[in-house]
Protein backbone atom coordinates (compact mmCIF):
# COMPACT_ATOMS: atom_id res chain seq x y z
CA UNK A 1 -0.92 -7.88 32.69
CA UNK A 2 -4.76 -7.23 31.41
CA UNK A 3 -6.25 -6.73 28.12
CA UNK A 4 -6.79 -3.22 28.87
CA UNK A 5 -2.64 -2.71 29.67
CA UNK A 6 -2.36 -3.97 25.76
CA UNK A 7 -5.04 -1.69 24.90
CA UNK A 8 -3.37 1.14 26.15
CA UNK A 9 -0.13 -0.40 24.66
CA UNK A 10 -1.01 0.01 21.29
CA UNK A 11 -2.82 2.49 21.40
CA UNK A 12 0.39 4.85 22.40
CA UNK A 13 2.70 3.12 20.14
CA UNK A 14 0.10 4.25 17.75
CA UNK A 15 -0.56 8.15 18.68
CA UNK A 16 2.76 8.64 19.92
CA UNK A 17 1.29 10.95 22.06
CA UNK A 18 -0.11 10.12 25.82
CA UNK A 19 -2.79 12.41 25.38
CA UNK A 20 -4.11 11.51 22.09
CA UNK A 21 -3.46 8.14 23.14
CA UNK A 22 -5.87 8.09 26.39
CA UNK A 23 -8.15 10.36 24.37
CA UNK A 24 -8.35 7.29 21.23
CA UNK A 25 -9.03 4.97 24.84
CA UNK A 26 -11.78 7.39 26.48
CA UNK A 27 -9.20 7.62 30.00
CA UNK A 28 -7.53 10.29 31.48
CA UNK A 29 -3.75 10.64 30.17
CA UNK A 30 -2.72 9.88 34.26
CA UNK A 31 -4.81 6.91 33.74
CA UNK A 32 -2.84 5.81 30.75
CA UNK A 33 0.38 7.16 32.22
CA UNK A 34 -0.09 4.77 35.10
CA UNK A 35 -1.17 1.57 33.00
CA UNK A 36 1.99 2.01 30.72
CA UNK A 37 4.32 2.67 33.84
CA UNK A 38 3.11 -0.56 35.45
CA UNK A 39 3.24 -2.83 32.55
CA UNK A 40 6.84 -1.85 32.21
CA UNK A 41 7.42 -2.64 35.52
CA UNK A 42 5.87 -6.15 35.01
CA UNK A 43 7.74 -6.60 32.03
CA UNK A 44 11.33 -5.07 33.03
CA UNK A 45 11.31 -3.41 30.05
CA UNK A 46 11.67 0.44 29.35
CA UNK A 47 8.91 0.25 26.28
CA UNK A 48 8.71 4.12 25.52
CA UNK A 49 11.50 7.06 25.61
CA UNK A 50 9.33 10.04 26.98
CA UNK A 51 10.08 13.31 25.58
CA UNK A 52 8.49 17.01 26.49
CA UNK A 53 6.31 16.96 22.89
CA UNK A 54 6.97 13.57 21.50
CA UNK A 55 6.87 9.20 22.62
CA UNK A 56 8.97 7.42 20.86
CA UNK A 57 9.03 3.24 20.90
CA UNK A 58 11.92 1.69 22.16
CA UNK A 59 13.67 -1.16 20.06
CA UNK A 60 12.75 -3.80 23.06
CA UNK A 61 9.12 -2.70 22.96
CA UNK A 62 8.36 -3.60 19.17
CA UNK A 63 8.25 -7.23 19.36
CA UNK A 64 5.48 -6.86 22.50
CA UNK A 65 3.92 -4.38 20.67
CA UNK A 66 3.36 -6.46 17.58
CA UNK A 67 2.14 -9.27 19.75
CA UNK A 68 0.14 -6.84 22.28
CA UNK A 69 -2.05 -6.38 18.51
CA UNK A 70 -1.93 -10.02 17.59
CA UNK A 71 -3.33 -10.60 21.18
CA UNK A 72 -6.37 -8.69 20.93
CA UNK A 73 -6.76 -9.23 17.15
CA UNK A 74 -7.14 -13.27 18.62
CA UNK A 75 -9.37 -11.37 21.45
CA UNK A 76 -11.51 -10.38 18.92
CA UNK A 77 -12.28 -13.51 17.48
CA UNK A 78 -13.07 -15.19 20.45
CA UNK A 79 -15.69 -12.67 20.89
CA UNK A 80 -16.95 -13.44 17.29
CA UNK A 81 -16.79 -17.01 17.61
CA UNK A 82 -19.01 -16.93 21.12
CA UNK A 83 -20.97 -14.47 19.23
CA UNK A 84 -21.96 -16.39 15.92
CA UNK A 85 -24.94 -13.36 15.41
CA UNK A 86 -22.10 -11.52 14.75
CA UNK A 87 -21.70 -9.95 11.18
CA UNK A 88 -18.32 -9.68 9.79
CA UNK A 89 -19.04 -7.38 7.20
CA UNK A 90 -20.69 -5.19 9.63
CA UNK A 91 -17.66 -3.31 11.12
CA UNK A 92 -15.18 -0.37 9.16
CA UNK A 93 -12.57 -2.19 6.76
CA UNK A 94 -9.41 -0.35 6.71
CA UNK A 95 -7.77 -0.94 3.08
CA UNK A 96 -4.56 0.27 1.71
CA UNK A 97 -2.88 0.48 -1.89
CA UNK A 98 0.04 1.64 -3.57
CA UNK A 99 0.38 5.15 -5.09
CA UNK A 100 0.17 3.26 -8.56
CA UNK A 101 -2.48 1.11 -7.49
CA UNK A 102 -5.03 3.15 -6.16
CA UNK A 103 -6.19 5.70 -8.64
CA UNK A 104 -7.04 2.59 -11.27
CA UNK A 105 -8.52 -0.40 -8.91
CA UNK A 106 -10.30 1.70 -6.41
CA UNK A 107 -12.73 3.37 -8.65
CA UNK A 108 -14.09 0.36 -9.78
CA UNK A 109 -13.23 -1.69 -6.52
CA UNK A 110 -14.91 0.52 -4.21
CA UNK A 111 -18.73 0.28 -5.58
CA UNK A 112 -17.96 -3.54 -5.77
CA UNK A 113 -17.55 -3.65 -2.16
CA UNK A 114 -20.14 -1.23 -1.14
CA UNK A 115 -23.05 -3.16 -2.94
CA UNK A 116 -21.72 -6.53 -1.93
CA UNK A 117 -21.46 -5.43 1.90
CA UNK A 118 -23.62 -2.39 2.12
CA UNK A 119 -23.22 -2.02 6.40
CA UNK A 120 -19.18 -2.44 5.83
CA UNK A 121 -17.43 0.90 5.83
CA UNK A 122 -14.45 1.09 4.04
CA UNK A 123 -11.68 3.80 4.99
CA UNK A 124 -9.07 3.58 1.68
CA UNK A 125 -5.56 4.95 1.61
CA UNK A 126 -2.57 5.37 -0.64
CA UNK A 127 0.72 5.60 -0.10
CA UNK A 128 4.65 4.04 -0.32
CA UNK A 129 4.85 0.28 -0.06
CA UNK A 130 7.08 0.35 3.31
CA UNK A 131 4.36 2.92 4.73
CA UNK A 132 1.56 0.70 4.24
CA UNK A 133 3.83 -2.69 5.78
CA UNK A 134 4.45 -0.74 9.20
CA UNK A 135 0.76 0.11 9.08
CA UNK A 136 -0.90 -3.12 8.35
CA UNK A 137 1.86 -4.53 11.14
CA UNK A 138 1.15 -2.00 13.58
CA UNK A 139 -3.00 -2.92 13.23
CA UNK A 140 -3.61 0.78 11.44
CA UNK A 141 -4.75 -1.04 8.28
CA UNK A 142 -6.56 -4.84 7.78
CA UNK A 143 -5.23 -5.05 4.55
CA UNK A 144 -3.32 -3.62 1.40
CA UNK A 145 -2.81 -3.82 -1.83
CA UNK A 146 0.98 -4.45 -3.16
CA UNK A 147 3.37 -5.02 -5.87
CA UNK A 148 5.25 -8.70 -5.32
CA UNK A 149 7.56 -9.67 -4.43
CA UNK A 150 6.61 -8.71 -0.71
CA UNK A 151 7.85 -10.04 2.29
CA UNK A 152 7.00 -10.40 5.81
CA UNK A 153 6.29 -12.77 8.85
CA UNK A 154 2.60 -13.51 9.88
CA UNK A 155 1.13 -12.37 6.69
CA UNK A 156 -0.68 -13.74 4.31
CA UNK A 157 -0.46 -12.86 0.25
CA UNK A 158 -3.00 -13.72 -2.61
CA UNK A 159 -2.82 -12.42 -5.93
CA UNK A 160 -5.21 -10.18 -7.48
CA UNK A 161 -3.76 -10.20 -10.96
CA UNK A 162 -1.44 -9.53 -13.28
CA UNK A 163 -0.31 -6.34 -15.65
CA UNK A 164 2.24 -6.21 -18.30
CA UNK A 165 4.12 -2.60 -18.75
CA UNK A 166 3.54 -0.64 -21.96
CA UNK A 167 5.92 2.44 -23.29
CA UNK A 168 3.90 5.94 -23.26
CA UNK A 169 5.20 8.36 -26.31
CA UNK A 170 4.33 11.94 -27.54
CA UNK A 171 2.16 11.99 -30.32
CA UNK A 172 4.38 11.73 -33.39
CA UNK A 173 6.82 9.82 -31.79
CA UNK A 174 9.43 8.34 -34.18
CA UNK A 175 8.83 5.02 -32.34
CA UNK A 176 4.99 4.81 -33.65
CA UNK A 177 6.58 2.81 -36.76
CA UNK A 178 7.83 0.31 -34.06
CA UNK A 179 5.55 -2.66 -33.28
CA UNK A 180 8.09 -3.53 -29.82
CA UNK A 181 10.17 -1.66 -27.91
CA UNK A 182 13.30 -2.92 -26.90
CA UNK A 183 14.49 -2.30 -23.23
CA UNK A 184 17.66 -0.57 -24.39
CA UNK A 185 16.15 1.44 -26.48
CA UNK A 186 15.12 3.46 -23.52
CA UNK A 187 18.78 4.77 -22.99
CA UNK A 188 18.60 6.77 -26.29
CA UNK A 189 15.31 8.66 -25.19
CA UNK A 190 14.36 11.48 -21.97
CA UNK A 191 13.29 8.59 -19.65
CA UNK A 192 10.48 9.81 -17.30
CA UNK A 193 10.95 8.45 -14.08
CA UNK A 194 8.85 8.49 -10.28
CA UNK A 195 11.14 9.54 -7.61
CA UNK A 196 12.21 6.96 -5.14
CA UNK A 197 10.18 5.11 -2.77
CA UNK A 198 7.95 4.34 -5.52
CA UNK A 199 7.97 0.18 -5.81
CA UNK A 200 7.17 0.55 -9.59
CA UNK A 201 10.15 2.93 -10.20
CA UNK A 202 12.49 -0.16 -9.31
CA UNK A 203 10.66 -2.03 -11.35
CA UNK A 204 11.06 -0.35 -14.35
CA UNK A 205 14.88 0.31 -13.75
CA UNK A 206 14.85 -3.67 -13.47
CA UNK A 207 13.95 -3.95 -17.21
CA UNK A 208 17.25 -2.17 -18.52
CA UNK A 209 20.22 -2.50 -15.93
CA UNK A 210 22.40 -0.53 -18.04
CA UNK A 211 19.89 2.43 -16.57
CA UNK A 212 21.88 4.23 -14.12
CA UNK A 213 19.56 6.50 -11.93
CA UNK A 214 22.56 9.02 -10.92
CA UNK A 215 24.23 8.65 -14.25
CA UNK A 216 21.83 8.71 -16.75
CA UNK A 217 21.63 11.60 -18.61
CA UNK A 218 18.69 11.13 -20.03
CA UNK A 219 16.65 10.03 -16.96
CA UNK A 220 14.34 12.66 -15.70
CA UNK A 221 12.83 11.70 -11.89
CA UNK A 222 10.08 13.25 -10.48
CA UNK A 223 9.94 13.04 -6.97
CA UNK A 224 7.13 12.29 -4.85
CA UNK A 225 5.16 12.31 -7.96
CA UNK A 226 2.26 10.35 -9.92
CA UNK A 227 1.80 8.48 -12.92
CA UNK A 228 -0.37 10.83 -13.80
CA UNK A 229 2.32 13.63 -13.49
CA UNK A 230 4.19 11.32 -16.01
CA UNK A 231 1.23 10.80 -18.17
CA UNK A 232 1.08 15.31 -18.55
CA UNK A 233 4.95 14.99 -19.06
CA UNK A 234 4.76 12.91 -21.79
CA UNK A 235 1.85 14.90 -23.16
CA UNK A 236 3.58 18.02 -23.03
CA UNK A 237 6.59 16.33 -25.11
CA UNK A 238 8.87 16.66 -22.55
CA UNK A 239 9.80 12.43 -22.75
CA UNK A 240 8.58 9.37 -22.75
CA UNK A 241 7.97 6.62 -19.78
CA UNK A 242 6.60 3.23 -18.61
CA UNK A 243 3.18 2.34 -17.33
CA UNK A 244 1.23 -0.53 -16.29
CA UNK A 245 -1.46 -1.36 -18.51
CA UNK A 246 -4.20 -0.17 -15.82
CA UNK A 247 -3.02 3.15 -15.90
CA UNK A 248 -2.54 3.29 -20.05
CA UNK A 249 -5.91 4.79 -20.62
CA UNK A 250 -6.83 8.35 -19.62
CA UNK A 251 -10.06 10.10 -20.09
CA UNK A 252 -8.11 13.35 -19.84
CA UNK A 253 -6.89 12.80 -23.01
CA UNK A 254 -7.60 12.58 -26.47
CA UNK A 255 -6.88 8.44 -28.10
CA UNK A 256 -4.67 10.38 -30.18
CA UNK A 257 -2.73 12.80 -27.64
CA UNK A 258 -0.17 9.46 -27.12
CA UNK A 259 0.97 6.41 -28.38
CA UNK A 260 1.35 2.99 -26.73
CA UNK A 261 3.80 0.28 -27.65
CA UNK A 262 4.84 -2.58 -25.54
CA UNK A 263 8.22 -4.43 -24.77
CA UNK A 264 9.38 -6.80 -26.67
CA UNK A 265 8.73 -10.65 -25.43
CA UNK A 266 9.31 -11.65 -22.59
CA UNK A 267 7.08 -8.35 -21.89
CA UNK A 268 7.73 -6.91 -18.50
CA UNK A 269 4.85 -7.50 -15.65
CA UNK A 270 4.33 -7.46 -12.43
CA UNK A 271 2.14 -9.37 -10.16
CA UNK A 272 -0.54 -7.50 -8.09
CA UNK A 273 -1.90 -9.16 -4.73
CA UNK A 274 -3.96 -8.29 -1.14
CA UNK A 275 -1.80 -9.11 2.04
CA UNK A 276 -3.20 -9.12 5.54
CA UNK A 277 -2.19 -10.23 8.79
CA UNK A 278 -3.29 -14.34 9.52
CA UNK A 279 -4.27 -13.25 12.94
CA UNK A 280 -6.78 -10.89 11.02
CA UNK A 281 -10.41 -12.11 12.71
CA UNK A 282 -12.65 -10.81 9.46
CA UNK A 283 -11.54 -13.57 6.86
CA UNK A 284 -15.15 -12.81 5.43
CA UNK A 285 -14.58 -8.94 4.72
CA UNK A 286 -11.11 -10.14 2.92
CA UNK A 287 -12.88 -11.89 0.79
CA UNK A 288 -15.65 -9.40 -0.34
CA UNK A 289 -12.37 -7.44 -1.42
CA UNK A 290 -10.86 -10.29 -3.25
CA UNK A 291 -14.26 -11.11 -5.34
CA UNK A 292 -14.46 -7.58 -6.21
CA UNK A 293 -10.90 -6.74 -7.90
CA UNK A 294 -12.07 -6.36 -11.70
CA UNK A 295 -9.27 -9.02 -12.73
CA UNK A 296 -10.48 -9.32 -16.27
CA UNK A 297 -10.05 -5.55 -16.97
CA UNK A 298 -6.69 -5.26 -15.12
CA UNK A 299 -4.48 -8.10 -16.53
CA UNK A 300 -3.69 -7.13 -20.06
């Protein structure tokens, strides 16, 4: 078994595709083909069901494959550490958040980063929480940015900060003469909601059990949509909903296009926080993210 066998390894459990694969290594796909044939062969394991259009990972393979990374992620820092010219923040930083994440922290996180480490590119991404684990496991991201509680072996979590969660109403909303808002309030009013797969969704249905997603007549779900999509709803009268404080103000708005109320104590918040992998060799381009999360403008 070589380093270049691993190489290869990931690199089609990656692609999914031999020829994109061997193309991502700079080999021919028979090359590849070959590699792949004889590492299962050294490891009596079938590691890929071949298809005419498609590669698909077999259960037995994702174990070695998730080791095959950690392997040449410790590869990598033994280069580094025989190499102490080498510049951490030199190389691309691959950084992920979650749909209600990224619009609010990256706009202000990004410059951070770039004038703190100038020569570091950063490649950002958004998308669903379990999207963003199986990427940052499978080496396709360094780190990301999540909602806790989040779980997972060989990781490591530090918070960023925290947000309470604020009601959004129409202008003219009988609710303006309210100071609080009481979680069951919400059943009495259209309830906008993101679809699911949306971390902060759950969250919110968390504050009021009573709220049944399939029963509630009042709930209105928009799927695969944005907080943003929410924010228009609510605009347009069409009901109110729940957002964390980050995402509260809007400069597509005027002040007095909404109003804000929050919960009633104990207000409703959730904890933000950076996860990578401990085998991660960079711990110095982790960092330049962590110093550069805006902490006192996010945690209201």
């Amino acid at each position: 078994m070589t380093l270049t066998e691993l190489r290869y390894l990931v690199a089609l459990a990656r692609e999914k595709h031999f020829g994109r694969a061997a193309e991502m290594c700079h080999v021919s796909q028979p090359t590849l083909s070959a590699a792949i044939r004889k590492l299962e062969n050294t490891l009596g394991l079938t590691l890929f069901e071949r298809r005419p259009r498609e590669v698909r990972v077999t259960h037995d393979a994702e174990p070695v494959i998730a080791q095959a990374q950690r392997v040449l992620e410790q590869v990598e820092l033994l280069e580094q550490l025989a190499n102490t010219q080498r510049d951490q923040l030199a190389g691309p930083l691959r950084l992920g958040a979650i749909f209600t994440v990224a619009p609010y922290l990256f706009p202000v996180l990004v410059p951070r980063v770039r004038k703190a480490a100038p020569d570091m590119p950063l490649f950002i991404e958004e998308n669903y929480t379990h999207v963003l684990r199986s990427k940052l496991e499978r080496g396709e991201l360094d780190a990301i940015i999540v909602a806790l509680p989040f779980s997972g072996g060989g990781l490591v979590r530090a918070h960023m900060y925290e947000e309470s969660f604020s009601v959004l109403l129409p202008a003219g909303h009988p609710w303006r003469k309210q100071k609080t808002v009481r979680p069951e309030q919400l059943l009495d009013e259209n309830l906008l909601l993101l679809g699911e797969g949306h971390c902060f969704r759950d969250q919110v249905l968390e504050l009021c059990p009573a709220i049944d997603s399939e029963k509630h007549k009042n709930l209105v779900q928009i799927e695969g949509g944005s907080l943003e999509t929410l924010r228009h709803m609510v605009a347009g009268g069409l009901g109110i909903t729940i957002l964390p404080n980050s995402a509260i103000s809007s400069h597509s708005y005027n002040d007095d296009a909404f109003e804000v109320r929050p919960f009633i104590k104990p207000v409703p918040r959730r904890t933000i926080a950076l996860v990578w992998r401990d085998s991660f060799p960079r711990p110095r381009a982790i960092e330049v993210v962590r110093q550069a999360v805006p902490r006192e403008e996010l945690s209201h």
